[in-house]
Structures are given as C-alpha cells and as structure tokens.
Protein backbone atom coordinates (compact mmCIF):
# COMPACT_ATOMS: atom_id res chain seq x y z
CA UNK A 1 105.20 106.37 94.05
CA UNK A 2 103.54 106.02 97.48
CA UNK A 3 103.02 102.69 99.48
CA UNK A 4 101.19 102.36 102.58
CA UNK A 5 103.47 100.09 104.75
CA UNK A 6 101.70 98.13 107.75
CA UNK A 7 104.47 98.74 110.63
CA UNK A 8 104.12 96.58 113.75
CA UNK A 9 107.70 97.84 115.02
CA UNK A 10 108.97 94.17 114.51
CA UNK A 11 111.45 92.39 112.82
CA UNK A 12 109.39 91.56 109.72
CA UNK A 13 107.39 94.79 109.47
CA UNK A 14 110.44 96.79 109.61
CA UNK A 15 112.12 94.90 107.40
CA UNK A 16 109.48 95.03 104.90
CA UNK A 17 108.97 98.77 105.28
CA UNK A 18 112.96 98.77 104.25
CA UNK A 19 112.43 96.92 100.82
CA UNK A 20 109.73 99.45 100.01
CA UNK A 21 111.74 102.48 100.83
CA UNK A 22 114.75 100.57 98.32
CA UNK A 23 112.21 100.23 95.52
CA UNK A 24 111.87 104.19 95.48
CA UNK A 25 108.41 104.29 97.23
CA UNK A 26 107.16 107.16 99.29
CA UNK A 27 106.10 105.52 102.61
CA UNK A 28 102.79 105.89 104.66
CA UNK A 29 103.51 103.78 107.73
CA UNK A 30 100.35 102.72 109.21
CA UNK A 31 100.59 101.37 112.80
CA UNK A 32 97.73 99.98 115.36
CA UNK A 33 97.53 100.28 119.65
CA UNK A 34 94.85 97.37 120.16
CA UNK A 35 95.38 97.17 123.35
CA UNK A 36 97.83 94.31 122.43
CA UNK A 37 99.84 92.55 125.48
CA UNK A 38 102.94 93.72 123.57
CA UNK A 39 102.32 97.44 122.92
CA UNK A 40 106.01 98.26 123.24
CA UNK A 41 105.86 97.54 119.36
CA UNK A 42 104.09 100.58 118.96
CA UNK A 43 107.04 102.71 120.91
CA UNK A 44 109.56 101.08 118.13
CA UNK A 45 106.91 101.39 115.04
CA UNK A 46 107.43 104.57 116.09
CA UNK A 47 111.07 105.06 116.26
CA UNK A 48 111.37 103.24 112.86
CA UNK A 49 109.27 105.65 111.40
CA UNK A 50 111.35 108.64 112.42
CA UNK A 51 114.26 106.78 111.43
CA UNK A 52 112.73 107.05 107.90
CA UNK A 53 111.62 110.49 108.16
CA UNK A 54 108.22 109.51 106.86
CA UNK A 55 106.18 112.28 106.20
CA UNK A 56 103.16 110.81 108.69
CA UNK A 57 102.93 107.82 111.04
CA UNK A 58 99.48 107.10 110.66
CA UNK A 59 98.44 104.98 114.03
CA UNK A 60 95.14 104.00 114.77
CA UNK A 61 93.44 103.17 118.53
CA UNK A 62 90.95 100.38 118.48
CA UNK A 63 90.11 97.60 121.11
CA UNK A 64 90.61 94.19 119.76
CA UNK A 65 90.95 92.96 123.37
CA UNK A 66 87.19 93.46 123.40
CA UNK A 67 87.27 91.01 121.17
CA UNK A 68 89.75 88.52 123.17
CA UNK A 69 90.03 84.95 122.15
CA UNK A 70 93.88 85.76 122.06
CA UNK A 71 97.03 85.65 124.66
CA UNK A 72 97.79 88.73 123.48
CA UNK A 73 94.75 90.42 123.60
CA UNK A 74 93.08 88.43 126.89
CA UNK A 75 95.16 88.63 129.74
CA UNK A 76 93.17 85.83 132.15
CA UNK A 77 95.13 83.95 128.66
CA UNK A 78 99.00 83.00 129.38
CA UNK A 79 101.48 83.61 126.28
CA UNK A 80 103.20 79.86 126.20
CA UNK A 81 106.53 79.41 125.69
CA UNK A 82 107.79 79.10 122.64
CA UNK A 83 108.03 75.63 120.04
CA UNK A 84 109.69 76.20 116.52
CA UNK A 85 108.14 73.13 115.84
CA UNK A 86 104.78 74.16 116.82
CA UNK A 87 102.15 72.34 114.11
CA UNK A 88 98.69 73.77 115.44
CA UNK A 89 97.82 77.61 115.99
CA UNK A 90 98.72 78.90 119.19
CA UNK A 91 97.19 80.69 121.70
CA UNK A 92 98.84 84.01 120.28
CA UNK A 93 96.93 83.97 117.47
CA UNK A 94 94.60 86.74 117.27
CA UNK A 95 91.23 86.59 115.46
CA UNK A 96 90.96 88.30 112.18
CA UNK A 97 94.02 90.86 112.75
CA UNK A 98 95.95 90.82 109.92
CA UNK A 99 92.44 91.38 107.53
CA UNK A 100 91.72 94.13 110.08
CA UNK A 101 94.66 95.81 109.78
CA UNK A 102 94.30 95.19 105.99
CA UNK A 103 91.12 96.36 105.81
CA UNK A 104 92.42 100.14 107.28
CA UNK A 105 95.31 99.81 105.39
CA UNK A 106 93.29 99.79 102.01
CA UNK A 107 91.28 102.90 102.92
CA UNK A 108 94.80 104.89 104.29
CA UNK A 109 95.62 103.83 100.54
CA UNK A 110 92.97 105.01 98.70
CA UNK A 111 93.10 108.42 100.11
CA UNK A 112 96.55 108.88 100.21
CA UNK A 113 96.82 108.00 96.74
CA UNK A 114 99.04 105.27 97.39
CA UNK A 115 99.04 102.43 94.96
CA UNK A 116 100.75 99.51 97.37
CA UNK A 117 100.36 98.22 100.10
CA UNK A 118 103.42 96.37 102.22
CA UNK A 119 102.80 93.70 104.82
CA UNK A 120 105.49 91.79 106.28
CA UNK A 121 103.40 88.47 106.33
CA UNK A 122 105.77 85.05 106.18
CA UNK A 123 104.66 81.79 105.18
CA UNK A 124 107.95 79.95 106.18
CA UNK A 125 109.12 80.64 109.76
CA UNK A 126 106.15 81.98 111.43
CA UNK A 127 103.70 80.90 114.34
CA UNK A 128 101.00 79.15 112.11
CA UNK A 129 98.87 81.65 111.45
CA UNK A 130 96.02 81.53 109.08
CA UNK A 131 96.32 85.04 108.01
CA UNK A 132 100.07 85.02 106.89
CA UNK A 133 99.11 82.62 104.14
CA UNK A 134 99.23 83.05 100.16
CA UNK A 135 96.03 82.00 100.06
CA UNK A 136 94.92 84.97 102.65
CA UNK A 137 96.93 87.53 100.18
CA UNK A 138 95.68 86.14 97.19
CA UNK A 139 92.23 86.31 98.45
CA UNK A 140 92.43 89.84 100.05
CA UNK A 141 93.84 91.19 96.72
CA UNK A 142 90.55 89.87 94.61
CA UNK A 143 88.46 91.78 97.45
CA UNK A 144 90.55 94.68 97.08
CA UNK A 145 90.40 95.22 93.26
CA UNK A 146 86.19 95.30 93.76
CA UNK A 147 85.65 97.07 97.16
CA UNK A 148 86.75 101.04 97.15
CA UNK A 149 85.90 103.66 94.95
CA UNK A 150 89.45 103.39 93.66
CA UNK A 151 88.95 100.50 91.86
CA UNK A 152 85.12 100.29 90.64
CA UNK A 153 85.17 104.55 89.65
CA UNK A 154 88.87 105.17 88.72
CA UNK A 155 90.14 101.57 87.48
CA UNK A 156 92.90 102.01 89.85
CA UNK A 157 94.57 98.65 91.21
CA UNK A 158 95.89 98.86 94.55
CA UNK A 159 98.51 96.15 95.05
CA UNK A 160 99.17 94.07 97.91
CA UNK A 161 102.89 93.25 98.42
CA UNK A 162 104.24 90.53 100.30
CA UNK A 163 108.01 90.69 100.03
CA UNK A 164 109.00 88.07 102.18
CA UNK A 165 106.23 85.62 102.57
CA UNK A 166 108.91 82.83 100.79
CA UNK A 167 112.13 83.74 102.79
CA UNK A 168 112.77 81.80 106.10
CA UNK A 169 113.50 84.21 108.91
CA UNK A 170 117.31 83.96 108.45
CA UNK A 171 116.80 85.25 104.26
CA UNK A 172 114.71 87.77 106.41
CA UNK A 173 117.59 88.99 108.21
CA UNK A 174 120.19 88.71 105.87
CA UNK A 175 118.17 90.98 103.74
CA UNK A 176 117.22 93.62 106.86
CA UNK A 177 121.44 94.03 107.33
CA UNK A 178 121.64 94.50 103.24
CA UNK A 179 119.34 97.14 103.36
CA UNK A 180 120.20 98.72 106.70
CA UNK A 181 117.12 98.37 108.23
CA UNK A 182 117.41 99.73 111.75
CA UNK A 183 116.61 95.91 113.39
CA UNK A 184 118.11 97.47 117.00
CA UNK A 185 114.74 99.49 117.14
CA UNK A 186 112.49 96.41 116.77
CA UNK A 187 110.75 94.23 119.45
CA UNK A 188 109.34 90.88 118.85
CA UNK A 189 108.99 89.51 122.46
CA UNK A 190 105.07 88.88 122.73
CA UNK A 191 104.98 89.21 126.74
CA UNK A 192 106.06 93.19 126.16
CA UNK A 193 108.82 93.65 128.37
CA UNK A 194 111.35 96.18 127.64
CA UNK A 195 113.85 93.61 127.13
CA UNK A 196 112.71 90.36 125.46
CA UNK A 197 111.95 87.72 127.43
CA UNK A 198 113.44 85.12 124.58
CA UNK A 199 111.48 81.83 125.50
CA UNK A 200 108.19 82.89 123.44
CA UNK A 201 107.46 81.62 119.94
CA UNK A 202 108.33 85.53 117.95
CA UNK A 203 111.55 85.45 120.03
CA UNK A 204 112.75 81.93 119.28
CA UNK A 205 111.80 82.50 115.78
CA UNK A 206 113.78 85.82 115.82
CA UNK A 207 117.16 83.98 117.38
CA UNK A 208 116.53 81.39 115.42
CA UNK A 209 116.80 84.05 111.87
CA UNK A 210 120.01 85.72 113.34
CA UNK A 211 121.61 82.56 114.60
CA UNK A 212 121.08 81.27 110.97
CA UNK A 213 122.04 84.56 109.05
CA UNK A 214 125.33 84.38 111.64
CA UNK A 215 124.89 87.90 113.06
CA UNK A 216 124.19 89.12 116.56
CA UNK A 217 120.59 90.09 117.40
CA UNK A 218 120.99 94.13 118.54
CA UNK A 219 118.25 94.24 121.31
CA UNK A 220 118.28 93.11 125.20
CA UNK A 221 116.84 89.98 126.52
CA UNK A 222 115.89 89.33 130.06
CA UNK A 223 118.47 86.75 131.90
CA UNK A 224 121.25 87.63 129.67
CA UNK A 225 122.50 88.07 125.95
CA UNK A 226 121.18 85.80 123.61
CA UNK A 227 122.78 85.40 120.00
C-alpha cells in the first residue's frame, strides 16, 4: 500500500505522516518551498523524511508569495502574536494553500500509484482556517473521485485521510509520543527562526498540546525554555 503524505515538517504533518507509516503504508512525502516566511519547515520536512527512510521526498518550488495576501507569504505583512482564542482568520492565513497543495498531492498520487492521501488538517485547535475544515475534505474528496484519469478510466478511488482533524492538539501529541514520531525535528514557529520564537499563534497552539499531553516540547525557543 502506498500513501502520498503532505509533510510541512510540523507538528501535525509529522505526526500524521507517523499514523500512515503504523497502518503499513508505503510513504511518498510530498513537501512545498513557496517562498513561505517559515521555510525552515522545509529543512525539518526534510529530516523527517530521512528519519523514515522514504524511498523519495518529493518537494516542489512554486511562488505563492506572488500571490501574497498572507503574513507568511507578504513580508510588508507582520505575523501577530499569537491568541488561542482567536475567533476570525488571521493574517497567517494563506489563500487557497491547503487545495494547492492538495491539488499536487492528487497528481503525485495518481502516478505513483498511491491510493491515499494524508494531510494533517485539524478542525479543533488550529488558527481558523477555512481549509482545515470537514467540509473542505469532504468537498475535495467528491472533486477527487471525478477529476484524474484514475478515477473516470480505471475506477480507482483515491482517498483523502484526515487522521486527526477531531483530536485537540494535546490527543495530537499524545498520539505523536505513542507512535514515536520524531516531534524534536519539527518547527511550528511561523516567523522562521531557528529557534521558535513562542508568542505566535502555531507556537502557542503547540505549548498549549504538550502542556496538556504533560510532556516537554523537544525544540528551542528564543528567550528561554518553554514547556
């Protein structure tokens, strides 16, 4: 069995790429440089991927910061600090991404032969954003079963699997130690740094997951140790 896993080199991507690997799937990692404020994701999709010996990191160049509209695409745009309470979507929101990313991840999937998909979308404790939804999924899914030559020519489904879209990020955690997901390779600091800067909305969430789950959070954070 092969799954095409969208790896970010965060907390939730790696984590998801770790319940794939348990369910006995083959993985196809499939990361993206968009010229993203944060690109030091890419330097720890990376390491996760060797830490699964995958047989190819597939990661694709494009320019979403052509695009802009997004603090972490448009830097004349600030990243804000971070409110778990948050209601509206914030400024890190980029436009579209996830059914981008999607979008490249269905045609890795068709060629590879891979029958999944794996996206480490979460509908609990997350930043708001439209494309992390059910609805989004459920929606992408009916365009994917009537838009490659998989489907319409070989009646093959391609599934889209969304693993932890119910857990809040603590069940997240929790379930990245179970497995043994590496989580002191992954980033989730939107300003980029090399250590996280822990005031933004991914790093509050992140504390906020290993604070609940009880356990230490492995990576640096500028001004100190958080936990």
């Amino acid at each position: 069995m092969k799954a095409v896993v969208l790896l970010s080199g965060g907390l939730d991507s790696t984590v998801c790429m770790a319940v794939a690997r348990s369910q006995g799937f083959e993985l196809y990692p499939i990361s993206f440089n968009y010229q993203q404020r944060h690109r030091r994701e890419v330097e720890c999709a990376r390491m996760v991927a060797g830490f699964y010996a995958v047989r190819h990191h597939l990661v694709i160049d494009t320019n979403m910061s052509a695009i802009g509209g997004s603090a972490l695409t448009d830097n004349s745009v600030g990243v804000p600090d971070g409110d778990v309470d948050r209601q509206d979507i914030p400024a890190t929101y980029v436009p579209a991404r996830n059914l981008i990313f999607l979008s490249y991840a269905l045609g890795y999937a068709e060629v590879s032969g891979a029958d999944h998909i794996f996206i480490g979308v979460n509908a609990l404790d997350y930043s708001g954003y439209p494309d992390c939804r059910p609805e989004f999924i459920e929606l992408f899914q009916h365009l994917t079963d009537y838009s490659t030559k998989a489907s319409v020519a070989e009646k093959r489904q391609i599934r889209i699997e969304t693993p932890l879209i119910r857990l809040t990020k603590s069940q997240i955690v929790r379930l990245g130690a179970e497995l043994a997901a590496p989580l002191e390779m992954t980033t989730s600091c939107y300003r980029g740094g090399e250590e996280a800067c822990g005031t933004c909305d991914s790093c509050l969430l992140r504390l906020k997951g290993f604070a609940g789950a009880g356990l230490t959070d492995p990576i640096a954070y500028a001004g100190g140790e958080k936990t």
